[in-house]
C-alpha atoms as a PDB file:
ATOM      1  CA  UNK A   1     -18.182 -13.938   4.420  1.00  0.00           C
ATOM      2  CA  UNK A   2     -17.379 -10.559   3.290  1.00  0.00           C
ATOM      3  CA  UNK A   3     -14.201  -8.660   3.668  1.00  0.00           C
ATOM      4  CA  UNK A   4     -13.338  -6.656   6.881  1.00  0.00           C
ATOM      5  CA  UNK A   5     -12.109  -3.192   6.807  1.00  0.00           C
ATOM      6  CA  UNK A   6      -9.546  -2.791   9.333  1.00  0.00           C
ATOM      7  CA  UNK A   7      -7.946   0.573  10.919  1.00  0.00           C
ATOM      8  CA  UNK A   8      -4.046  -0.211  12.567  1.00  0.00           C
ATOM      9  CA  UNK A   9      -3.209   2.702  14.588  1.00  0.00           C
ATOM     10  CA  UNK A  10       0.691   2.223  14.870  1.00  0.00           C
ATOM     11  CA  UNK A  11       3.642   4.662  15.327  1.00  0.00           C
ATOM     12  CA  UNK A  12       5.838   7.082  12.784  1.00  0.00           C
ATOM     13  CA  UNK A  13       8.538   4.732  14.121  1.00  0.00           C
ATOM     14  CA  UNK A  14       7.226   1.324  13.685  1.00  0.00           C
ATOM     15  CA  UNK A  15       5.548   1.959  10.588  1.00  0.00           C
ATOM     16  CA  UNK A  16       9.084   2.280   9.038  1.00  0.00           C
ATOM     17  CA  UNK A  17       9.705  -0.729  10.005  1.00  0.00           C
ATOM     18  CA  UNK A  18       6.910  -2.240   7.896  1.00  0.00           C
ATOM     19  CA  UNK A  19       7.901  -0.012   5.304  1.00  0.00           C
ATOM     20  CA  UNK A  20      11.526  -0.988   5.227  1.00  0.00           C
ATOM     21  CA  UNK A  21      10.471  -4.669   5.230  1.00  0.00           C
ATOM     22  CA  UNK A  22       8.533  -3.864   1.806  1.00  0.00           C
ATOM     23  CA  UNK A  23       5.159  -3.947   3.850  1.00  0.00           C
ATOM     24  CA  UNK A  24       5.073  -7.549   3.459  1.00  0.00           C
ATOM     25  CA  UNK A  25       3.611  -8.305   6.735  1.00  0.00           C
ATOM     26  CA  UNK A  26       2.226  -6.761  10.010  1.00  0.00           C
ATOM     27  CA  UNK A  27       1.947  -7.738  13.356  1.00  0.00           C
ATOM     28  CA  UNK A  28      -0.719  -7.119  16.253  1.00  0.00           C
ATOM     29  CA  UNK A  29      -0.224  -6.369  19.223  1.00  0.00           C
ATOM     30  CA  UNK A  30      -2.090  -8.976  22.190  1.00  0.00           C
ATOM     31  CA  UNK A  31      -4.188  -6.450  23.941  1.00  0.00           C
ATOM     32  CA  UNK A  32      -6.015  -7.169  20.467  1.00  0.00           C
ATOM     33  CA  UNK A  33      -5.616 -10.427  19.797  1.00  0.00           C
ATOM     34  CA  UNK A  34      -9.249 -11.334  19.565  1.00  0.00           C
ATOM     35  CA  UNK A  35      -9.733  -9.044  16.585  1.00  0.00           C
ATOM     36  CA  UNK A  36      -6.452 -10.346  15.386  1.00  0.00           C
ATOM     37  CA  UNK A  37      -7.105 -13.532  14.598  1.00  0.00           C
ATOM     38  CA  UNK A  38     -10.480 -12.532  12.903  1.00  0.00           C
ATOM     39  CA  UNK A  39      -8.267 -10.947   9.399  1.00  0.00           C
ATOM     40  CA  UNK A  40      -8.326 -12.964   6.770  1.00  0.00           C
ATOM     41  CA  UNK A  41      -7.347 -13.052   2.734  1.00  0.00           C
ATOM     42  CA  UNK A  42      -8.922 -10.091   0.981  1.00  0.00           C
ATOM     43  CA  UNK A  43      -9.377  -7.724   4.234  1.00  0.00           C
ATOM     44  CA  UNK A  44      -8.563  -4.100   3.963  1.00  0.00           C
ATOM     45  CA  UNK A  45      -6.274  -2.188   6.270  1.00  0.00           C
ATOM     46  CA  UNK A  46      -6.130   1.478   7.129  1.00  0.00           C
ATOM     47  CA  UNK A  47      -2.797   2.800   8.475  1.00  0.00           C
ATOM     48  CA  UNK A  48      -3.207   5.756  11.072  1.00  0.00           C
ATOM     49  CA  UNK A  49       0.054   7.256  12.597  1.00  0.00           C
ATOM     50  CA  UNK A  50      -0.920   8.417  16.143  1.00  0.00           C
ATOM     51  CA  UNK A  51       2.277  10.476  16.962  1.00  0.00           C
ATOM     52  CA  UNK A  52       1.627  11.995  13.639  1.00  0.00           C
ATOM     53  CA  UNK A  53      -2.125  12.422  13.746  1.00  0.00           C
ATOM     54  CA  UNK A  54      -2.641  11.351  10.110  1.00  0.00           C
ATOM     55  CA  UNK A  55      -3.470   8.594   7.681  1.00  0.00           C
ATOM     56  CA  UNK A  56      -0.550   7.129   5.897  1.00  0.00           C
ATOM     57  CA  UNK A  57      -1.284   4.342   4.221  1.00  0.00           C
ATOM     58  CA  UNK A  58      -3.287   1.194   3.223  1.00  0.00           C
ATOM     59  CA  UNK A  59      -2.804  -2.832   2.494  1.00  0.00           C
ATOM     60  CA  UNK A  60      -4.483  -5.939   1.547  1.00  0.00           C
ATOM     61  CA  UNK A  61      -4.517  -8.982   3.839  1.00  0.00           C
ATOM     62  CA  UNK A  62      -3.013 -11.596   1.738  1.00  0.00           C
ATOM     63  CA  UNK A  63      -3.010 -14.612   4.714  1.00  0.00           C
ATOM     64  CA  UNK A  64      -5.059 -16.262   7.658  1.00  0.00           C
ATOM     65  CA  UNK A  65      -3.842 -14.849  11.170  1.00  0.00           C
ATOM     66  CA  UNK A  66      -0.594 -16.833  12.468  1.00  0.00           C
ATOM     67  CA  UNK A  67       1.357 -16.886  15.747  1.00  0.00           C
ATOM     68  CA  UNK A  68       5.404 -15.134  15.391  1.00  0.00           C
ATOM     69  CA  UNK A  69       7.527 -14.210  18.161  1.00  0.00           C
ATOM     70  CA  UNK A  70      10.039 -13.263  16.088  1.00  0.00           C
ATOM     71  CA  UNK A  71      10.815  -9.343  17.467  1.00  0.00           C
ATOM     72  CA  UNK A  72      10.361  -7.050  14.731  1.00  0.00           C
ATOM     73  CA  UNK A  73       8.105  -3.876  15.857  1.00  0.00           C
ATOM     74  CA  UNK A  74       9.054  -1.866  18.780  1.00  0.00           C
ATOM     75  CA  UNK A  75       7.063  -1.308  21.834  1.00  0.00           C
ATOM     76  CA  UNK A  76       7.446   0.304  25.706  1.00  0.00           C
ATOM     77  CA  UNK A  77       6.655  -2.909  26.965  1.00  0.00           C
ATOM     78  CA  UNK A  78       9.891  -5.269  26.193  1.00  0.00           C
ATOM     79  CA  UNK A  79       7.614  -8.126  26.414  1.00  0.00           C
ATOM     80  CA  UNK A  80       5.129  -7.213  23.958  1.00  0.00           C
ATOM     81  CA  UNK A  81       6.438  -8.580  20.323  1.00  0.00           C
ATOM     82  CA  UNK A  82       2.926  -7.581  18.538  1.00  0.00           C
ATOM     83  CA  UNK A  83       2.855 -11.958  17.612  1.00  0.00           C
ATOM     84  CA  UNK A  84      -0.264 -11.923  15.842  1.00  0.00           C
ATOM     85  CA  UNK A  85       0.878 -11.093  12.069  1.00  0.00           C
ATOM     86  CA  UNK A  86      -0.718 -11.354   8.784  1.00  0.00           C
ATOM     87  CA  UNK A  87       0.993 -11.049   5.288  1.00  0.00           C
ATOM     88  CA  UNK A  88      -0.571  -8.411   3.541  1.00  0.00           C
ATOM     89  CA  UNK A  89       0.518  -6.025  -0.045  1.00  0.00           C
ATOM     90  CA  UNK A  90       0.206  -2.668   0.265  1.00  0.00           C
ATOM     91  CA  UNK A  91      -2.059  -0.366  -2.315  1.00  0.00           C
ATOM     92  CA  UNK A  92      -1.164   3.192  -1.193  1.00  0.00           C
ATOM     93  CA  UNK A  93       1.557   4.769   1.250  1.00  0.00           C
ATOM     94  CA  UNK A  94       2.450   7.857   1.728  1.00  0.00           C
ATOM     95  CA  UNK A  95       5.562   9.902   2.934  1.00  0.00           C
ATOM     96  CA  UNK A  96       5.479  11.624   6.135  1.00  0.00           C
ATOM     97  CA  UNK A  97       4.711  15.004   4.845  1.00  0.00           C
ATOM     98  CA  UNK A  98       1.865  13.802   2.777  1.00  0.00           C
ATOM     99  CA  UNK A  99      -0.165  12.125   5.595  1.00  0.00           C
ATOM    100  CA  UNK A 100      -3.624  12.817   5.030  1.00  0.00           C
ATOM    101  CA  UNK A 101      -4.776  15.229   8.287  1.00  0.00           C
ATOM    102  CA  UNK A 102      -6.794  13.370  10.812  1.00  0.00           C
ATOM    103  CA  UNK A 103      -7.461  16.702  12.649  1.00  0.00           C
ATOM    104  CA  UNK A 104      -9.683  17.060   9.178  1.00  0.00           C
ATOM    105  CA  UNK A 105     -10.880  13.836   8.324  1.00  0.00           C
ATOM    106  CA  UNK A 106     -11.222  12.072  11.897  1.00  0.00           C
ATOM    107  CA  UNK A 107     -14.218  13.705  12.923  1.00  0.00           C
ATOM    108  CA  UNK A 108     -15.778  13.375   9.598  1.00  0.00           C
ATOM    109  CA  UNK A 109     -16.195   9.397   9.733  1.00  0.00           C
ATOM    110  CA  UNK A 110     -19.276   7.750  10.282  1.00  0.00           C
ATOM    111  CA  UNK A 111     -16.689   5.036  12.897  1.00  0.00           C
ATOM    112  CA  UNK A 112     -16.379   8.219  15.346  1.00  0.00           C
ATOM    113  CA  UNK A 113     -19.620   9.293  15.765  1.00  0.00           C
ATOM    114  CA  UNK A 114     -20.241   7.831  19.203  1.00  0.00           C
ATOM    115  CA  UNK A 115     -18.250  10.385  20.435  1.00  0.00           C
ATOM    116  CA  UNK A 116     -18.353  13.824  20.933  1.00  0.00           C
ATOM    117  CA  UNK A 117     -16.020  16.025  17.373  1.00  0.00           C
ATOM    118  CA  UNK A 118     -13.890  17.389  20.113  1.00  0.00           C
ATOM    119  CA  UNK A 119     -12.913  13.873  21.661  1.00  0.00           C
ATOM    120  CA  UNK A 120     -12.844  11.945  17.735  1.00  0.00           C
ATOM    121  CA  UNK A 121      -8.982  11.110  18.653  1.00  0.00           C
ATOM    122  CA  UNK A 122     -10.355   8.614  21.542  1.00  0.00           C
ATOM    123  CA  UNK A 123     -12.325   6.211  19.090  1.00  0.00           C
ATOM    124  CA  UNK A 124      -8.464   5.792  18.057  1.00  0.00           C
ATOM    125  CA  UNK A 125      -7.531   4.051  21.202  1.00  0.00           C
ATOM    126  CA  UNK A 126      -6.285   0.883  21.108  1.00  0.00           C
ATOM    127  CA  UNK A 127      -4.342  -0.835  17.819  1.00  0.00           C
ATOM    128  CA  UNK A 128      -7.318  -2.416  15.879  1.00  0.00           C
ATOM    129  CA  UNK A 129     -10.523  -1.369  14.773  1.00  0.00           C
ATOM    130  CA  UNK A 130     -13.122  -2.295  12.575  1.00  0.00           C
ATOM    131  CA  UNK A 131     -14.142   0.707  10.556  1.00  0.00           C
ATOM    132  CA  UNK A 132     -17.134   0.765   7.539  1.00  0.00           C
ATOM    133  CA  UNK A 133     -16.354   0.782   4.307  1.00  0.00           C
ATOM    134  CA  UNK A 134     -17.407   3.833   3.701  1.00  0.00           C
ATOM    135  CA  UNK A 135     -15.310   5.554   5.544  1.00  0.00           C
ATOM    136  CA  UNK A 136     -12.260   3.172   3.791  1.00  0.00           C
ATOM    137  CA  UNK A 137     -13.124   3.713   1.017  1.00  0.00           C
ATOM    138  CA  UNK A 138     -13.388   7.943   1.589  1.00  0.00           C
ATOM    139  CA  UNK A 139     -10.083   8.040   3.426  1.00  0.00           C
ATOM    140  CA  UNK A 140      -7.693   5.797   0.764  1.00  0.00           C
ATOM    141  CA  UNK A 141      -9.513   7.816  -2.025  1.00  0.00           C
ATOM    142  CA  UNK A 142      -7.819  11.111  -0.013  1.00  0.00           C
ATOM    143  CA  UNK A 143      -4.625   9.267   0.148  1.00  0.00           C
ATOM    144  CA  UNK A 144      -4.522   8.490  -3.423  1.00  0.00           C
ATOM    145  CA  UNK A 145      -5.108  12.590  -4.161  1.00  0.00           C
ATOM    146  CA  UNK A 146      -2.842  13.546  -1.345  1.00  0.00           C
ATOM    147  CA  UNK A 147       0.259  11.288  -3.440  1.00  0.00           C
ATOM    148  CA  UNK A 148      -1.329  12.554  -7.012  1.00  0.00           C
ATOM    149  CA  UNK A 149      -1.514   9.655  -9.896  1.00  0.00           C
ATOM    150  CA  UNK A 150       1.202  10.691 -12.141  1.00  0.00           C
ATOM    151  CA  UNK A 151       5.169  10.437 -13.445  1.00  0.00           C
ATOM    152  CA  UNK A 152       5.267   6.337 -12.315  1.00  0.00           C
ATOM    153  CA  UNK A 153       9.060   4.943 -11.502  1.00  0.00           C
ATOM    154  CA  UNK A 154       9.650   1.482 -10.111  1.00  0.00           C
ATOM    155  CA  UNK A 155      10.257   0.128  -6.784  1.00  0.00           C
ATOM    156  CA  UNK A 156      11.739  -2.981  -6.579  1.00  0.00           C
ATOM    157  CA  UNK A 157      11.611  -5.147  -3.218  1.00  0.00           C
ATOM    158  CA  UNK A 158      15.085  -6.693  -2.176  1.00  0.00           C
ATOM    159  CA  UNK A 159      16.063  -9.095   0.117  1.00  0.00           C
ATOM    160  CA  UNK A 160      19.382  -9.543   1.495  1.00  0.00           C
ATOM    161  CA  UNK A 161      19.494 -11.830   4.942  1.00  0.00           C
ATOM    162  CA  UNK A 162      16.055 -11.943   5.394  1.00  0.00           C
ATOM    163  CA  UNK A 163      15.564  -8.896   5.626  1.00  0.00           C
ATOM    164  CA  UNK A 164      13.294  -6.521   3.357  1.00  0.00           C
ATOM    165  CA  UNK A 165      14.527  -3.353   1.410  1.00  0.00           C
ATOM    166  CA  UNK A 166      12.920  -0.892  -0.699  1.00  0.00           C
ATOM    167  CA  UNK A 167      15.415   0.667  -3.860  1.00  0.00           C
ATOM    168  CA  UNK A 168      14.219   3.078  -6.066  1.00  0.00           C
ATOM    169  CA  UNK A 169      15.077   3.941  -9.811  1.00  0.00           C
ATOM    170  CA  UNK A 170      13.765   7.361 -11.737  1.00  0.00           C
ATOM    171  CA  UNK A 171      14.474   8.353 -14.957  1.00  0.00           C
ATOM    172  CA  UNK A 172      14.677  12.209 -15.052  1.00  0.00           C
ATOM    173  CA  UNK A 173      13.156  12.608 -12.003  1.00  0.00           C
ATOM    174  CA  UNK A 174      13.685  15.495 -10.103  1.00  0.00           C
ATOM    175  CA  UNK A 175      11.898  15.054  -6.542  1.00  0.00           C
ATOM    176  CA  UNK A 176      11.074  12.392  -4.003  1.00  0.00           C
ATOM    177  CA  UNK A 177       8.333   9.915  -4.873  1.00  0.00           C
ATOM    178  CA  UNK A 178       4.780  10.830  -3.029  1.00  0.00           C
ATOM    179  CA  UNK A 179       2.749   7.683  -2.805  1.00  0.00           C
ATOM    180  CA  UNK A 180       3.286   3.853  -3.365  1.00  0.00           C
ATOM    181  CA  UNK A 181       0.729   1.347  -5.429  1.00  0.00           C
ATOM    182  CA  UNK A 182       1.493  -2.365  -5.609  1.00  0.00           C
ATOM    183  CA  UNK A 183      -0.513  -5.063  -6.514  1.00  0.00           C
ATOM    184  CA  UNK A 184       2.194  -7.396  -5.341  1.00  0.00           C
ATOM    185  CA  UNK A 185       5.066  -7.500  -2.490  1.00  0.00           C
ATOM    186  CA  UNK A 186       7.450  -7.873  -5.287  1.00  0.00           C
ATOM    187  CA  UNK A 187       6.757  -4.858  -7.414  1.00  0.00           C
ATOM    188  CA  UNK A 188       5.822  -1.152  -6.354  1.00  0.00           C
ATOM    189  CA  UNK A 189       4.573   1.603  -8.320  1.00  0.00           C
ATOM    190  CA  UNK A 190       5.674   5.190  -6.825  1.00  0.00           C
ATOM    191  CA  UNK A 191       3.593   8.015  -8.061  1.00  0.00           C
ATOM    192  CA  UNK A 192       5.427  11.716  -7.940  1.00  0.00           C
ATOM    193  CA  UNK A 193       3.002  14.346  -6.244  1.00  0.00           C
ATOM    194  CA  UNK A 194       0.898  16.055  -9.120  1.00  0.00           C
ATOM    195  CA  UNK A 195      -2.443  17.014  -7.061  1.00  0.00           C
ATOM    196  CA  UNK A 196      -2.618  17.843  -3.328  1.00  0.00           C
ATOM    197  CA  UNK A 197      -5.892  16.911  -0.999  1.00  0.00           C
ATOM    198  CA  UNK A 198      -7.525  19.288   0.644  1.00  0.00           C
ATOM    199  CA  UNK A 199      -6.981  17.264   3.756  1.00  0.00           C
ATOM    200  CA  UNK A 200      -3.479  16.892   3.946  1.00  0.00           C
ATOM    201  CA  UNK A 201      -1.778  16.757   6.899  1.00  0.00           C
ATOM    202  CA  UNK A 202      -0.681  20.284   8.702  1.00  0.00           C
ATOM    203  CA  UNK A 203       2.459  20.758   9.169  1.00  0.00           C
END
C-alpha cells in the first residue's frame, strides 16, 4: 500500500506545542478518528494554521496509529484530548512570519476544486484530510523556498522531565533561523532565509 498524504489543520497555538515537544508526535482529534487510525509509517503530513491562514510546516509518520489520553494539545472542548497520535519527524517548518499564504495557494490545489475559489477555506474544515500528492508535493516545495536552503546551524532536541525542547547554536549568525529540516527527532537542520516565495504569507 502506498503512502498517504495527509493535511492537519491545527492552531498557531497548538502547533507550538508540537514544536516545543521537537515535533516528535501529533495527536488527532476524535471527530476524525476514522481517518486517524488509517496513518501509518512513511505517510506525509501537511501542517495548515487556520487562525493564521497559511502553511507552516510538514512531517513524516514514523508509527502505526495508537490510543493516548495523556493531555497535551489544547482544545474548547475540555474533554477533547486529540487521543489518536502518531510519532512522526518533521522535514520542513517554518516561523510564523514565513507561513506560506493560503489566500494564494489554497485555491490553487487540485484537493479544493469541488468548491467554488471564493469558498476554498471550507474544504479546510475539519482536522484531517487526505490531499494528492501533487498538491504535497507543490506546497512543501513553496515551504522549502519560503525558509531559503542556505547558512545551516544545528538544532539539537532536549529532554528534561519528559518533556521536549528545541536549543539552538549559530556561529556568526546574525538573524533568526527561517525553516527546519530533520531527517530524525534527534537532530534538526535550521536553514537562515536566503530566497523568499512568491506565496508567502501576507502580513
Amino acid at each position: 500500500m502506498g503512502k498517504t498524504y495527509w493535511m492537519l489543520v491545527t492552531t498557531q497555538e497548538n502547533l507550538e506545542i508540537t514544536r516545543a515537544r521537537g515535533f516528535s508526535m501529533q495527536g488527532v482529534d476524535t471527530k476524525n478518528r476514522k481517518k486517524a487510525v488509517r496513518m501509518a509509517p512513511e505517510d506525509r503530513v501537511l501542517y495548515y494554521v487556520s487562525d493564521k491562514k497559511g502553511f507552516a510546516a510538514t512531517a513524516t509518520v514514523t508509527s502505526y496509529s495508537f490510543e493516548d489520553d495523556e493531555r497535551i494539545w489544547k482544545h474548547q472542548r475540555e474533554q477533547e484530548v486529540f487521543p489518536h497520535r502518531v510519532e512522526i519527524d518533521a522535514n520542513v517548518v517554518l516561523d510564523q512570519p514565513d507561513y506560506v499564504d493560503g489566500f494564494q495557494v489554497g485555491p490553487t490545489l487540485e484537493y479544493v476544486k469541488k468548491w467554488p475559489p471564493h469558498l476554498w477555506p471550507h474544504a479546510f474544515f475539519g482536522m484531517l484530510h487526505i490531499i494528492p500528492q501533487r498538491d504535497f508535493n507543490f506546497v512543501e516545495s513553496e515551504l522549502k523556498r519560503a525558509g531559503g536552503e542556505e547558512s545551516i546551524v544545528q538544532v539539537a532536541e532536549l529532554a528534561t522531565n519528559g518533556a521536549v525542547a528545541a536549543a539552538e547554536s549559530a556561529t556568526g549568525s546574525d538573524g533568526a533561523s527561517g525553516v527546519m529540516d530533520t531527517s530524525s527527532r534527534k537532530l534538526f537542520s535550521v536553514a537562515r532565509k536566503s530566497r523568499k516565495s512568491s506565496h508567502r504569507r501576507r502580513m
